[in-house]
Protein backbone atom coordinates (compact mmCIF):
# COMPACT_ATOMS: atom_id res chain seq x y z
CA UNK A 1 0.00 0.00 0.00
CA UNK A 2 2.89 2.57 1.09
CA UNK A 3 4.18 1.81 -2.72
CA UNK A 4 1.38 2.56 -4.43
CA UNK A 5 0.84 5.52 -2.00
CA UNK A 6 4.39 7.02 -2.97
CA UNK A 7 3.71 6.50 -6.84
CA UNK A 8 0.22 8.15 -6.35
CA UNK A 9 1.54 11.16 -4.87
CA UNK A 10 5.07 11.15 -7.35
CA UNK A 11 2.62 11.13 -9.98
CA UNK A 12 0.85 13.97 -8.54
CA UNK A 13 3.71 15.93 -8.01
CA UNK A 14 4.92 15.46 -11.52
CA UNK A 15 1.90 16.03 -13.41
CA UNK A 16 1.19 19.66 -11.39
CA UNK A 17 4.73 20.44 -12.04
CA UNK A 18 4.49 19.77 -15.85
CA UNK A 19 1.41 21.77 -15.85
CA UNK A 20 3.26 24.66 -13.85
CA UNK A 21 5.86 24.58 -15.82
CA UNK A 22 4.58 25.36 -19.03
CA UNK A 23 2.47 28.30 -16.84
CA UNK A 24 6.05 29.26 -15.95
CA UNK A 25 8.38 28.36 -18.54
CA UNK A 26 6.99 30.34 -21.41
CA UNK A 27 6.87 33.84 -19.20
CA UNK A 28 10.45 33.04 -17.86
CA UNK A 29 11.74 32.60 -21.39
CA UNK A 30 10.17 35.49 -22.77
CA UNK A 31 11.52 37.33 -20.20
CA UNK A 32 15.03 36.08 -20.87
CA UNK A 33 14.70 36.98 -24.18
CA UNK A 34 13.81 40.34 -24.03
CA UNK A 35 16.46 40.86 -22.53
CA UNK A 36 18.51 42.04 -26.08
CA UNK A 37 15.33 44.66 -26.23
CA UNK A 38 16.37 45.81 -22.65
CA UNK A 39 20.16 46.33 -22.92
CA UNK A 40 19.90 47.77 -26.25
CA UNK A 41 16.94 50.13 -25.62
CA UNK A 42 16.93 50.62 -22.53
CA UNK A 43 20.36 52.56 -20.41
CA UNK A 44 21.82 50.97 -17.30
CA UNK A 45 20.69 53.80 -15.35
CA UNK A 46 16.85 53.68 -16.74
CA UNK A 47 16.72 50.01 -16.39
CA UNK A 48 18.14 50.48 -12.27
CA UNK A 49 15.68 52.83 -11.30
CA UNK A 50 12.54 50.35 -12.86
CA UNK A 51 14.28 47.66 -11.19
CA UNK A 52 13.74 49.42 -8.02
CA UNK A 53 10.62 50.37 -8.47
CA UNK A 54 9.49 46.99 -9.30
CA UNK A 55 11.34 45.86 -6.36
CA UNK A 56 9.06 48.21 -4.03
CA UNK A 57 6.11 47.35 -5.68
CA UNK A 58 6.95 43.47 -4.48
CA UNK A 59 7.33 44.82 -1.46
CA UNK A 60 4.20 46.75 -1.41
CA UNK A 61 1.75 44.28 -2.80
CA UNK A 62 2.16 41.70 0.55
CA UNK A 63 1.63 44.22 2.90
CA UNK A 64 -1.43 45.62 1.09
CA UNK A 65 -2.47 41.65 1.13
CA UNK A 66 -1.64 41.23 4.19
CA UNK A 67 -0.06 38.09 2.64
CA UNK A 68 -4.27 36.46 3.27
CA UNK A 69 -3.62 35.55 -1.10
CA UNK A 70 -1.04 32.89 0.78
CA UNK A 71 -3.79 32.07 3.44
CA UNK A 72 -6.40 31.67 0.45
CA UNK A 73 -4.24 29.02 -1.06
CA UNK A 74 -3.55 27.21 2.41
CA UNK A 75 -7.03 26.99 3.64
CA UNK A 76 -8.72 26.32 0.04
CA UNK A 77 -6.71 23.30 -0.34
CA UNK A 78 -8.27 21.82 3.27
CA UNK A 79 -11.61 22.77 1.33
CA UNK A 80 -11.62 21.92 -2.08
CA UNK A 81 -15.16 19.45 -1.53
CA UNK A 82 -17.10 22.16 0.61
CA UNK A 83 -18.40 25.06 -1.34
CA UNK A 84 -19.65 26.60 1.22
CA UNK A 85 -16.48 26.75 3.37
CA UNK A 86 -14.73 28.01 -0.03
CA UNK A 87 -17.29 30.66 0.00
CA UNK A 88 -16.83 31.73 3.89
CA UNK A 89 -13.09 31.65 3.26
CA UNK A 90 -12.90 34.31 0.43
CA UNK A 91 -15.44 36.44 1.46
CA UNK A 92 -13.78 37.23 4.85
CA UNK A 93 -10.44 37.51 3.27
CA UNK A 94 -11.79 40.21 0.95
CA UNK A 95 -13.42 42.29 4.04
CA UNK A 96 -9.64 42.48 5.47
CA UNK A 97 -7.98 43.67 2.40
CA UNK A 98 -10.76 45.52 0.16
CA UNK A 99 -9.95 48.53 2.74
CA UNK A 100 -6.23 48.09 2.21
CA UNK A 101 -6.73 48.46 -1.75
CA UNK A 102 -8.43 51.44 -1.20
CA UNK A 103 -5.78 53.37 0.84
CA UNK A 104 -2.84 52.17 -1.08
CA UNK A 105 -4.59 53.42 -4.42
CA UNK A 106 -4.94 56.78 -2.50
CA UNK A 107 -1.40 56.84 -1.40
CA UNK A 108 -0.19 56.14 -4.99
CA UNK A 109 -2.47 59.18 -6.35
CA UNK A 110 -1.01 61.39 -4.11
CA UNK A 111 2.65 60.50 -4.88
CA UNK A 112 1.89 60.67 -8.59
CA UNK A 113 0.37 64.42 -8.00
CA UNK A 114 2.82 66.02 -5.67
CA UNK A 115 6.04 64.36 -8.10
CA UNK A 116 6.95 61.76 -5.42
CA UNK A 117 6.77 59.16 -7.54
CA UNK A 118 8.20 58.75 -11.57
CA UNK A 119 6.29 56.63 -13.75
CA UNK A 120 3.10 57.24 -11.33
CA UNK A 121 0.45 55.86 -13.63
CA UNK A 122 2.30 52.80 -14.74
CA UNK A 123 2.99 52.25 -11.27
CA UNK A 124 -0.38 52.25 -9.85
CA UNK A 125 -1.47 50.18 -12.74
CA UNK A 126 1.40 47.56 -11.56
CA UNK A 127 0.36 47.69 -7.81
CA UNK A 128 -3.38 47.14 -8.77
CA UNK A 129 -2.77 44.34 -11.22
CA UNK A 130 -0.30 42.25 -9.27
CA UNK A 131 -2.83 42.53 -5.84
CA UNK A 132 -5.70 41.37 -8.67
CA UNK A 133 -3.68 38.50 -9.73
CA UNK A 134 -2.39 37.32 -6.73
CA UNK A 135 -5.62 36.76 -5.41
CA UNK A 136 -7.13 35.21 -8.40
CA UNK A 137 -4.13 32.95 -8.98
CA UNK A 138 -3.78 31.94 -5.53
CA UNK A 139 -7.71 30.95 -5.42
CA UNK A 140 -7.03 29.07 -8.77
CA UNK A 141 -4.38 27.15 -7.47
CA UNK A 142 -6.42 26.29 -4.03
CA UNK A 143 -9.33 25.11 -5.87
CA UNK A 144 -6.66 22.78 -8.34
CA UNK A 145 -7.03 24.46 -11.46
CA UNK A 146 -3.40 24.72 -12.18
CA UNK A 147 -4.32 24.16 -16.39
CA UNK A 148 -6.43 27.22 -16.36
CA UNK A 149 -3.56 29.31 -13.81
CA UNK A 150 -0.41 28.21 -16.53
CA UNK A 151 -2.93 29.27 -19.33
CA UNK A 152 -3.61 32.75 -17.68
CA UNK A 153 0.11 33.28 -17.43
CA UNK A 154 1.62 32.01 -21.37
CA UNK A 155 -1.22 33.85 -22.34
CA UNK A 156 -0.32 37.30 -20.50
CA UNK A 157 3.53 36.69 -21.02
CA UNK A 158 2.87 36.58 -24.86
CA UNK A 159 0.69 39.91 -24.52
CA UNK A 160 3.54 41.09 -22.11
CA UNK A 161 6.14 40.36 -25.04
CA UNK A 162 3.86 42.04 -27.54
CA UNK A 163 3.26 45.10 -25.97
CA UNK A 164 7.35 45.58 -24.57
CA UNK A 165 8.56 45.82 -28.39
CA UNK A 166 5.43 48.24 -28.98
CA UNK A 167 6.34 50.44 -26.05
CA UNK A 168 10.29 50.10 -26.11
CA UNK A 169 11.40 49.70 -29.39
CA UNK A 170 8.91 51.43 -31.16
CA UNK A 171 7.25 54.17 -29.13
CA UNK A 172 10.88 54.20 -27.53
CA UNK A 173 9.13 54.59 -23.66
CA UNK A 174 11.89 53.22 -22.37
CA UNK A 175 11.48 51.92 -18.52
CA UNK A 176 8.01 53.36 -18.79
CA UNK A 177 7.60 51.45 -21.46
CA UNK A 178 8.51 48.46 -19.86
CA UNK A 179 6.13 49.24 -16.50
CA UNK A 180 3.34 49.90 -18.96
CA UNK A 181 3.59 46.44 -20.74
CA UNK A 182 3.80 44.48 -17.67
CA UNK A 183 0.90 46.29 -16.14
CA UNK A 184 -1.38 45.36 -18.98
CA UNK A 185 -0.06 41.83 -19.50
CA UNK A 186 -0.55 41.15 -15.73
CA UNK A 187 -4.07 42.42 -16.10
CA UNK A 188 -5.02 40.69 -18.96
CA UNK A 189 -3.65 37.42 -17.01
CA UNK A 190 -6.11 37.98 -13.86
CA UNK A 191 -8.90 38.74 -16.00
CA UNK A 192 -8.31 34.98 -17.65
CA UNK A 193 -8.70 33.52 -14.89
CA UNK A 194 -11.68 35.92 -13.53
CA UNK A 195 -13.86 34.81 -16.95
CA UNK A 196 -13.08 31.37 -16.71
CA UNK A 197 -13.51 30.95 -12.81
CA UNK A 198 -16.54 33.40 -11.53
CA UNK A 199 -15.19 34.10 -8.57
CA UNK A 200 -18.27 35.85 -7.13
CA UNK A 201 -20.16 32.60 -7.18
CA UNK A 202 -17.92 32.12 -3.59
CA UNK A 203 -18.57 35.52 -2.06
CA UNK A 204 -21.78 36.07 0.43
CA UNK A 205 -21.65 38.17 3.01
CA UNK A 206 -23.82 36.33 5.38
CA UNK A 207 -20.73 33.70 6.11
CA UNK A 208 -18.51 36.52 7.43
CA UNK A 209 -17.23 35.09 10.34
CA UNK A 210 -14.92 36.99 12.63
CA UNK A 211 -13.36 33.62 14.25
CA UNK A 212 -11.97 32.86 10.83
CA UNK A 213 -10.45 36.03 9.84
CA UNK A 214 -8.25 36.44 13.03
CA UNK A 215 -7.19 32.64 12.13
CA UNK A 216 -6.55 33.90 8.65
CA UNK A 217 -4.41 36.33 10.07
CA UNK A 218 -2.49 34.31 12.54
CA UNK A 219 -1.08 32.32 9.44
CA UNK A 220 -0.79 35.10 7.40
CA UNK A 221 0.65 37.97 9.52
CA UNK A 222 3.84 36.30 10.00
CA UNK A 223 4.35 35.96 6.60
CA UNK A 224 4.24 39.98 5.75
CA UNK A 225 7.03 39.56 7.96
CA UNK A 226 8.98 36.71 5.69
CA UNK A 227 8.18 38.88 2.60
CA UNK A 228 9.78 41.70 4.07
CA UNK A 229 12.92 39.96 4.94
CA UNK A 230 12.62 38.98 0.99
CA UNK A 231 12.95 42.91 0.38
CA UNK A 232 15.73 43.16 2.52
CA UNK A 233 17.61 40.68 0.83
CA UNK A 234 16.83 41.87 -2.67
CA UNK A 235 15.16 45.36 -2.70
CA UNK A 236 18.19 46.63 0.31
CA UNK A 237 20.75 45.47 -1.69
CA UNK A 238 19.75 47.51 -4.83
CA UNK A 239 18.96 50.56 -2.79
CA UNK A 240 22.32 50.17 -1.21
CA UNK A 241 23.87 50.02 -4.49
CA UNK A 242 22.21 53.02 -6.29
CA UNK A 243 22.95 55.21 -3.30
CA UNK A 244 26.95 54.23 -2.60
CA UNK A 245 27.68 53.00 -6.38
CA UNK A 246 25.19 54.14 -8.41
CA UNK A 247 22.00 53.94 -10.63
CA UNK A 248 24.17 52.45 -13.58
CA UNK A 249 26.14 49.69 -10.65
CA UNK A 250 22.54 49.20 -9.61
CA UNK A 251 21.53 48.47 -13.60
CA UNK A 252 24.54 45.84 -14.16
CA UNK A 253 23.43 43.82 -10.97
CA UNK A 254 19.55 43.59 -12.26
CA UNK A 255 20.79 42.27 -15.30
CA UNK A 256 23.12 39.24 -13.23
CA UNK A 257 19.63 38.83 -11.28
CA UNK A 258 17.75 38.55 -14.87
CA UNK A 259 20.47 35.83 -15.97
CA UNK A 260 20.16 33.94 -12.52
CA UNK A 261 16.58 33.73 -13.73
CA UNK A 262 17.14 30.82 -15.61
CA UNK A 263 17.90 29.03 -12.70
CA UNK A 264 14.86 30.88 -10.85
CA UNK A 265 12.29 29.14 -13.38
CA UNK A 266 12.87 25.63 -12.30
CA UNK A 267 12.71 26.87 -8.39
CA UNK A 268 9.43 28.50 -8.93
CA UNK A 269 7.83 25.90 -10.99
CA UNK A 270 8.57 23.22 -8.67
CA UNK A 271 7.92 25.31 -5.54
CA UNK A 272 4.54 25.98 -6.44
CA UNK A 273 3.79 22.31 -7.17
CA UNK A 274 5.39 21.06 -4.09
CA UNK A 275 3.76 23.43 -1.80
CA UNK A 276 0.20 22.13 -2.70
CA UNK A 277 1.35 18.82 -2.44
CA UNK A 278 3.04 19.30 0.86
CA UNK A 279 -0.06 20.71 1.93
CA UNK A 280 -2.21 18.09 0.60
CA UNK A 281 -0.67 14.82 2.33
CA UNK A 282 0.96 16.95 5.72
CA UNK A 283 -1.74 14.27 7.65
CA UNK A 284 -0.30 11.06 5.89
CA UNK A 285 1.02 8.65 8.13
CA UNK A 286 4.67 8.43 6.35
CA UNK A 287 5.33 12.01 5.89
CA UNK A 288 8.24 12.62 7.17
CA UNK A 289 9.56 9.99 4.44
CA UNK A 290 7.94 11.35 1.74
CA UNK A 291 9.35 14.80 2.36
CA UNK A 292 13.19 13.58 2.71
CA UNK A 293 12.77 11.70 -0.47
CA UNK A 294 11.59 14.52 -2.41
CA UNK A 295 13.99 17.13 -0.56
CA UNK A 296 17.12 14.70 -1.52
CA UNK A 297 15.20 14.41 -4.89
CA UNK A 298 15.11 18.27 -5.22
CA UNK A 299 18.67 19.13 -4.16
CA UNK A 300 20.30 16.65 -6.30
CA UNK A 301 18.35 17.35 -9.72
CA UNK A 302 18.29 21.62 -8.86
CA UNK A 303 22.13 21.24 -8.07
CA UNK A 304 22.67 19.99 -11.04
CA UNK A 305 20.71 22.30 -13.19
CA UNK A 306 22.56 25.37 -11.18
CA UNK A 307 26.38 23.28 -11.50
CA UNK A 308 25.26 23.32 -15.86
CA UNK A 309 24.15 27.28 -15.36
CA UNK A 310 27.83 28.58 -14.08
CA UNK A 311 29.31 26.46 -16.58
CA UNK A 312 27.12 27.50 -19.29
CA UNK A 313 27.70 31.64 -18.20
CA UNK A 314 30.26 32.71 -20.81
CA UNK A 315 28.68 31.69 -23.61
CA UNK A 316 24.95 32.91 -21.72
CA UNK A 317 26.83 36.50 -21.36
CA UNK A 318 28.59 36.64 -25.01
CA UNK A 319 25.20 35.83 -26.94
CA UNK A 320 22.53 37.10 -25.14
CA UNK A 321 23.74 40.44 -22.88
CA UNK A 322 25.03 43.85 -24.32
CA UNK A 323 28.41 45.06 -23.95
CA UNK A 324 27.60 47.58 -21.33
CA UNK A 325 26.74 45.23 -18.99
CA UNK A 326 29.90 43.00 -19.23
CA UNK A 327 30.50 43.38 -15.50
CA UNK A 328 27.50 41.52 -14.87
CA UNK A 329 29.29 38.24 -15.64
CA UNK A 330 31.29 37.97 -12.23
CA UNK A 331 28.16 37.99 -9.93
CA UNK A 332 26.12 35.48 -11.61
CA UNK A 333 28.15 32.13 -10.38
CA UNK A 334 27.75 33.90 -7.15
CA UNK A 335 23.92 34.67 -7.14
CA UNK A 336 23.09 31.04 -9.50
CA UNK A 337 24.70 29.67 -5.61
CA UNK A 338 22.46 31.75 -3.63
CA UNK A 339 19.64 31.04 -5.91
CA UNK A 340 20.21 26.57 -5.19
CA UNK A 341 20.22 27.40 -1.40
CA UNK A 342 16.58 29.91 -2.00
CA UNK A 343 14.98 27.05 -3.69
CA UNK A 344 16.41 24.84 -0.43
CA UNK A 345 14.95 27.19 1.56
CA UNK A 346 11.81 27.72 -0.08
CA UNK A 347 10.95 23.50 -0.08
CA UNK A 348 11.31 23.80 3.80
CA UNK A 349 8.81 26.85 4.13
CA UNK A 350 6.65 24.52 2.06
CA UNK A 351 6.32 22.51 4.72
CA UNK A 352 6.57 24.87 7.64
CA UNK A 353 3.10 26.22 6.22
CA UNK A 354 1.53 22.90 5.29
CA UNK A 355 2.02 22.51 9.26
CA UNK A 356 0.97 26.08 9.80
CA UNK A 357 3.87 27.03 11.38
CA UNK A 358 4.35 30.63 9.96
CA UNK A 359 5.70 31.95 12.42
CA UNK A 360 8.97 30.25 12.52
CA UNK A 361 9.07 30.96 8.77
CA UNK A 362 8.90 34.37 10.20
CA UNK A 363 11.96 34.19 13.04
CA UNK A 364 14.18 32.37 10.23
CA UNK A 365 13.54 35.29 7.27
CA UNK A 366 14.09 38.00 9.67
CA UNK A 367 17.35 36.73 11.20
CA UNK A 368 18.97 35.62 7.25
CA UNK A 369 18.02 39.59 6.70
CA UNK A 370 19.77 40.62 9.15
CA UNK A 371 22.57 38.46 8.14
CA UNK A 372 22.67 39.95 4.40
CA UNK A 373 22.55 43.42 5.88
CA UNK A 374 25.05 43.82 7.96
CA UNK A 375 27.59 41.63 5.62
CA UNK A 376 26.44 43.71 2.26
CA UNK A 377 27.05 47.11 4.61
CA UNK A 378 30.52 45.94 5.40
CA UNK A 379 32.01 44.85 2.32
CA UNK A 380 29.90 47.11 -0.24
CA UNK A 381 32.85 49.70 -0.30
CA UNK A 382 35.70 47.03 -0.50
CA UNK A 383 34.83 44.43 -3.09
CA UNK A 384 32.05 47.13 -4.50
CA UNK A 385 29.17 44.70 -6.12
CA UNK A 386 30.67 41.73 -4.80
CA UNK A 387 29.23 42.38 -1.90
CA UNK A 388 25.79 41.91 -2.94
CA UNK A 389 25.71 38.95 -4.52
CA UNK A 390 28.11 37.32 -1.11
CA UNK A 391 26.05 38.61 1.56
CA UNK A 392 22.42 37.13 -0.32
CA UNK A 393 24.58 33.79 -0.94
CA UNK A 394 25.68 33.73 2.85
CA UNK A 395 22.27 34.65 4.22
CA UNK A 396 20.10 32.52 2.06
CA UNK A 397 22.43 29.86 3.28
CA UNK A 398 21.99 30.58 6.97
CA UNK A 399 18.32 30.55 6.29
CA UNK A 400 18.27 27.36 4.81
CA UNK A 401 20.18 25.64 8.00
CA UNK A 402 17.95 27.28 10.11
CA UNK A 403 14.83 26.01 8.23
CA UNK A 404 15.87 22.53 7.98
CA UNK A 405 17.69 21.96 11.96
CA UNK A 406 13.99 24.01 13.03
CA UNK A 407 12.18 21.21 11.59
CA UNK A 408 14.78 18.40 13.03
CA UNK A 409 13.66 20.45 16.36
CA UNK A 410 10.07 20.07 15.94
CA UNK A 411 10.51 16.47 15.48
CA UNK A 412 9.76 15.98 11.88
CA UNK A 413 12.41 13.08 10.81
CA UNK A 414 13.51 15.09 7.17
CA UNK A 415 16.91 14.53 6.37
CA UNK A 416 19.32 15.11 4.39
CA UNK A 417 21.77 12.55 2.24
CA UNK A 418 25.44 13.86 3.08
CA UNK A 419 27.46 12.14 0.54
CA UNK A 420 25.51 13.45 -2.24
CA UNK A 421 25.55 16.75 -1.00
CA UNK A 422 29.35 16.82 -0.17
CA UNK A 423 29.97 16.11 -3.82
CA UNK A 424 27.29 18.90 -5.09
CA UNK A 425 29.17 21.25 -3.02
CA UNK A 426 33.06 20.21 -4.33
CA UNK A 427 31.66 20.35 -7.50
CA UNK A 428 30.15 23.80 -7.48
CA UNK A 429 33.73 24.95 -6.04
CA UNK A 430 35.59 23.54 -9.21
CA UNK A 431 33.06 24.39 -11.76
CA UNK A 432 33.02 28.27 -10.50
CA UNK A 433 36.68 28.27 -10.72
CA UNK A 434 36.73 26.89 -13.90
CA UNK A 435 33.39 29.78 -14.88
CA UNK A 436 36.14 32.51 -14.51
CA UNK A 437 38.90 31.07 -16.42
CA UNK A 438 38.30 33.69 -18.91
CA UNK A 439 39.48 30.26 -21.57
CA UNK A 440 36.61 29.31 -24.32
CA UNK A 441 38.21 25.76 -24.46
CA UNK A 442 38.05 25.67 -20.84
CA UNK A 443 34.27 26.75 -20.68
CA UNK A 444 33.44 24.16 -23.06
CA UNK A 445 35.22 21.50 -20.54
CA UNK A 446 33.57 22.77 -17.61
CA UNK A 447 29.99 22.90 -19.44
CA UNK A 448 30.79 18.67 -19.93
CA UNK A 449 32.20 18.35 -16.56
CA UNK A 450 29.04 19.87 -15.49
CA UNK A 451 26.89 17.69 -17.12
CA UNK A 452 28.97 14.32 -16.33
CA UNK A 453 28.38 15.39 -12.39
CA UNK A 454 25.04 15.88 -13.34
CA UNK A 455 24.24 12.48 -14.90
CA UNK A 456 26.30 10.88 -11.77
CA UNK A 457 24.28 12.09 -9.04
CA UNK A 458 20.79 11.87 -10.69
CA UNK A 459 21.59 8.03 -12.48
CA UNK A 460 18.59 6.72 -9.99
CA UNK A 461 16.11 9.59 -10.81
CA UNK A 462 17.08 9.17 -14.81
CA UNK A 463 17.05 5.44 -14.74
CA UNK A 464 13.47 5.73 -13.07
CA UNK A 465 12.17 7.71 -15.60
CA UNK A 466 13.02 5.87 -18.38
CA UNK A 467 11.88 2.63 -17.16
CA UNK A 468 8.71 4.34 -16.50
CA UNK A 469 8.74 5.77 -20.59
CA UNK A 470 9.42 2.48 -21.34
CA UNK A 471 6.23 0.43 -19.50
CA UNK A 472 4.06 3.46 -20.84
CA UNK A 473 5.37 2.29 -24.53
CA UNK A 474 5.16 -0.93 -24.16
CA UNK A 475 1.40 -0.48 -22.74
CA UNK A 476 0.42 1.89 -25.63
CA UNK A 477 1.53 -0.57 -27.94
C-alpha cells in the first residue's frame, strides 16, 4: 500500500509540475529573451531605477495583502469538496484587504500628483494588477485548477512580449515602457482567470465570520514579515547600491539577477507544485519519508541544473547580454549559488506552512536579513558589487540551516543525504573556478564536466524515468 501511495503522490507531483511549468516556462523565457530589447533600448541607469521600483512594488503588494492571497491558497486546499467553506473563506479575506486596496490606491495618487513618484500611472497600474492577480491565482491554485492558472500566465507573457517591443522599441518609452507592458499583460492574465472561474459565485456576506479572519491572520501575519525579509535581501541590496555605487552599478546587478533567472524558473515551478502537495498529504502517516525523499530528490536534480548554469555563463553572457553590462558576468556564479540554497529554503517553508507554522518561517527570514545586511554594509565599499551577490549567498544559506535543523527540532524526521551533498558542493567549487577562467576551451570543458556530475548524481532519478517511458510504450503498444 505505502508503494502505491508514494507512486500516487510522485505522480501527482509530476503532473502539477508539468502543468506549472509550461504556466512558468513560457513567461520566464520570454523574459530572458527580451532581454537584447532591454540592454539595447533601454540605459543601465533607466533600467536600475525600474528595477527598483518593481522591487518596491513586491514589497508593497504583501503588505497591502496582508499576505491572506497565501492564506487563500492554504485553507482552500483543506476545502476543495465544501463550497460553502470556499465561500466563507474568500469572502472574509476580501473584508480584510478591500480597505487596504483602497488606501494604497490613494497613497499612490497622491505620490503621482505632488512628483513623489516617476512613472506614477504605470505604477499604480502595476500595484493594482499584481494585488488582482495574486488573489485570483492563488484561489485558482487552491481550488486545483493549475491548467487554467499556466494558461492565464503564457497567455499574459505573450501579450507582455507584444506590448514591450510596442512600447520600447517602437514608441521608444523606455522603462516606462517596460512598467506599462507588464501592467497590462498582468491584467489581462487575472482577467483569464476571472472569466473562466466566476469568482463571485464564492462571495456572500452572510458567512462573514470573525473567528476565521483572526485565524486567517495568525497564518498570514507572519508571513508579511517573511516577505519583508525577501525585500531586505533583494530590494536593500539595490537601494544600497544606487545610493553608494550608483543607478548604472545598480543596472549591471539587475541584469546578473535577470540571468540567474534561468535558474529561478525551475525553483518556482517546482515550488509551487510542491507546496500544494506538501499541503495536501501533511496528515499522511509516512510524511516525514515522503518529504526527505523529495527534498534529496530536489537538491540533487536543482544542483545539477545550477552546476550546468555557471558552466554555461560565458557563452549565456557573449550571446545574449550587451556590452555595457559585461561586469555583470562575475556575480552570476555567485547569485546562481544563492539562488540553489533559495529554492532549499523555499521546499522547507513549504512545509513549515503545510504545518501552519508561519511563524517560525517568520523568526528564520528575519534573522537571514539581518545576516545579508550587515555583511552587504561591510564589504559594499571594498569588493564594490561583490558584496551583494556574497552577503544574499551567505544569508540565504543561513536561512536554509535554520529552516531545515527548526524542523529536526520540531521532530519531523527530514533529512538530508550527506554524501551526495558533499559532492554537489566540491563540485560547485571547481566548476566556479573553472566559470572565470576567462578560456573558451576551458568553458566548453567545464559545461561537460558539469553535465557528467550531473548524470552521476541523478543516475537513480534518470534510470526511473526511463523505465517508467518504457512500461508506458510498451502499454500503448
Amino acid at each position: 500500500m505505502n508503494n502505491s501511495l508514494n507512486k500516487s503522490r510522485g505522480s501527482e507531483l509530476v503532473v502539477n509540475t508539468t502543468i506549472l511549468a509550461i504556466g512558468r516556462l513560457v513567461p520566464s523565457l520570454i523574459s530572458f529573451l527580451m532581454l537584447p530589447i532591454y540592454t539595447r533600448f533601454i540605459d543601465p541607469t533607466d533600467f536600475g531605477t525600474v528595477d527598483l521600483i518593481n522591487s518596491y512594488i513586491l514589497l508593497l503588494i504583501p503588505i497591502i495583502l496582508l499576505r491572506l492571497d497565501i492564506g487563500i491558497f492554504r485553507y482552500v486546499i483543506s476545502a476543495r469538496n465544501n463550497t460553502k467553506a470556499i465561500s466563507k473563506i474568500l469572502t472574509n479575506t476580501l473584508i480584510m484587504i478591500l480597505p487596504l486596496i483602497v488606501l494604497a490606491s490613494i497613497v499612490v495618487i497622491i505620490g503621482g500628483i505632488i512628483g513623489l513618484l516617476p512613472f506614477a500611472g504605470a505604477i499604480a497600474l502595476n500595484v493594482l494588477a499584481q494585488i488582482v492577480q495574486s488573489i485570483i491565482g492563488q484561489l485558482a491554485r487552491g481550488l486545483g485548477h493549475n491548467k487554467l492558472y499556466a494558461l492565464s500566465a503564457t497567455v499574459g507573457s505573450l501579450v507582455n512580449l507584444v506590448l514591450g517591443w510596442l512600447f520600447i522599441v517602437v514608441l521608444e518609452l523606455g522603462g516606462e515602457g517596460m512598467l506599462w507592458a507588464l501592467g497590462i499583460s498582468t491584467l489581462i492574465n487575472s482577467l483569464i482567470i476571472i472569466i473562466a472561474l466566476k469568482p463571485t459565485q464564492y462571495i456572500d456576506k452572510k458567512l462573514r465570520d470573525q473567528s476565521l479572519r483572526k485565524e486567517l491572520l495568525r497564518f498570514s501575519l507572519p508571513l508579511v514579515f517573511e516577505n519583508s525579509s525577501w525585500w531586505i535581501m533583494s530590494t536593500s541590496d539595490r537601494t544600497i547600491i544606487t545610493a553608494i555605487l550608483g543607478a548604472a552599478a545598480n543596472g549591471i546587478y539587475a541584469i546578473s539577477n535577470k540571468v540567474t533567472n534561468v535558474a529561478n524558473i525551475f525553483t518556482s515551478i517546482f515550488w509551487m507544485s510542491w507546496s500544494e502537495s506538501a499541503s495536501a498529504h501533511v496528515d499522511d502517516n509516512d510524511r516525514d519519508q515522503f518529504y526527505s525523499k523529495t527534498l534529496n530528490t530536489y537538491i540533487r536534480g536543482f544542483g545539477s541544473i545550477c552546476l550546468i548554469a555557471i558552466a554555461a555563463t560565458p557563452f549565456l553572457m557573449k550571446f545574449f547580454i550587451g556590452a555595457e553590462y559585461d561586469a555583470a558576468f562575475y556575480n552570476i556564479p555567485i547569485l546562481i549559488i544563492a539562488t540553489f540554497f533559495s529554492a532549499i529554503m523555499g521546499f522547507l517553508a513549504a512545509i513549515y506552512s503545510a504545518l501552519k507554522m508561519t511563524k517560525q518561517i517568520m523568526v528564520t527570514s528575519l534573522v537571514s536579513a539581518a545576516v545579508n545586511l550587515v555583511i552587504h554594509l561591510a564589504l559594499i565599499n571594498f569588493i564594490g558589487l561583490y558584496a551583494a551577490a556574497i552577503s544574499t549567498a551567505i544569508s540565504y544559506a543561513t536561512m536554509t540551516m535554520h529552516r531545515y535543523l527548526g524542523l529536526r527540532k520540531k521532530g519531523l524526521r527530514v533529512r538530508i543525504d550527506k554524501l551526495p551533498s558533499l559532492l554537489l558542493c566540491l563540485s560547485a567549487g571547481v566548476v566556479c573556478i573553472m566559470c572565470y577562467s576567462g578560456n573558451s576551451v576551458v568553458s566548453i570543458i567545464n559545461v561537460a564536466l558539469a553535465c557528467c556530475i550531473a548524470l552521476m548524481l541523478n543516475k537513480s532519478l534518470i534510470t526511473t524515468v526511463l523505465r517508467r517511458i518504457g512500461q508506458h510504450a510498451r502499454k500503448s503498444q
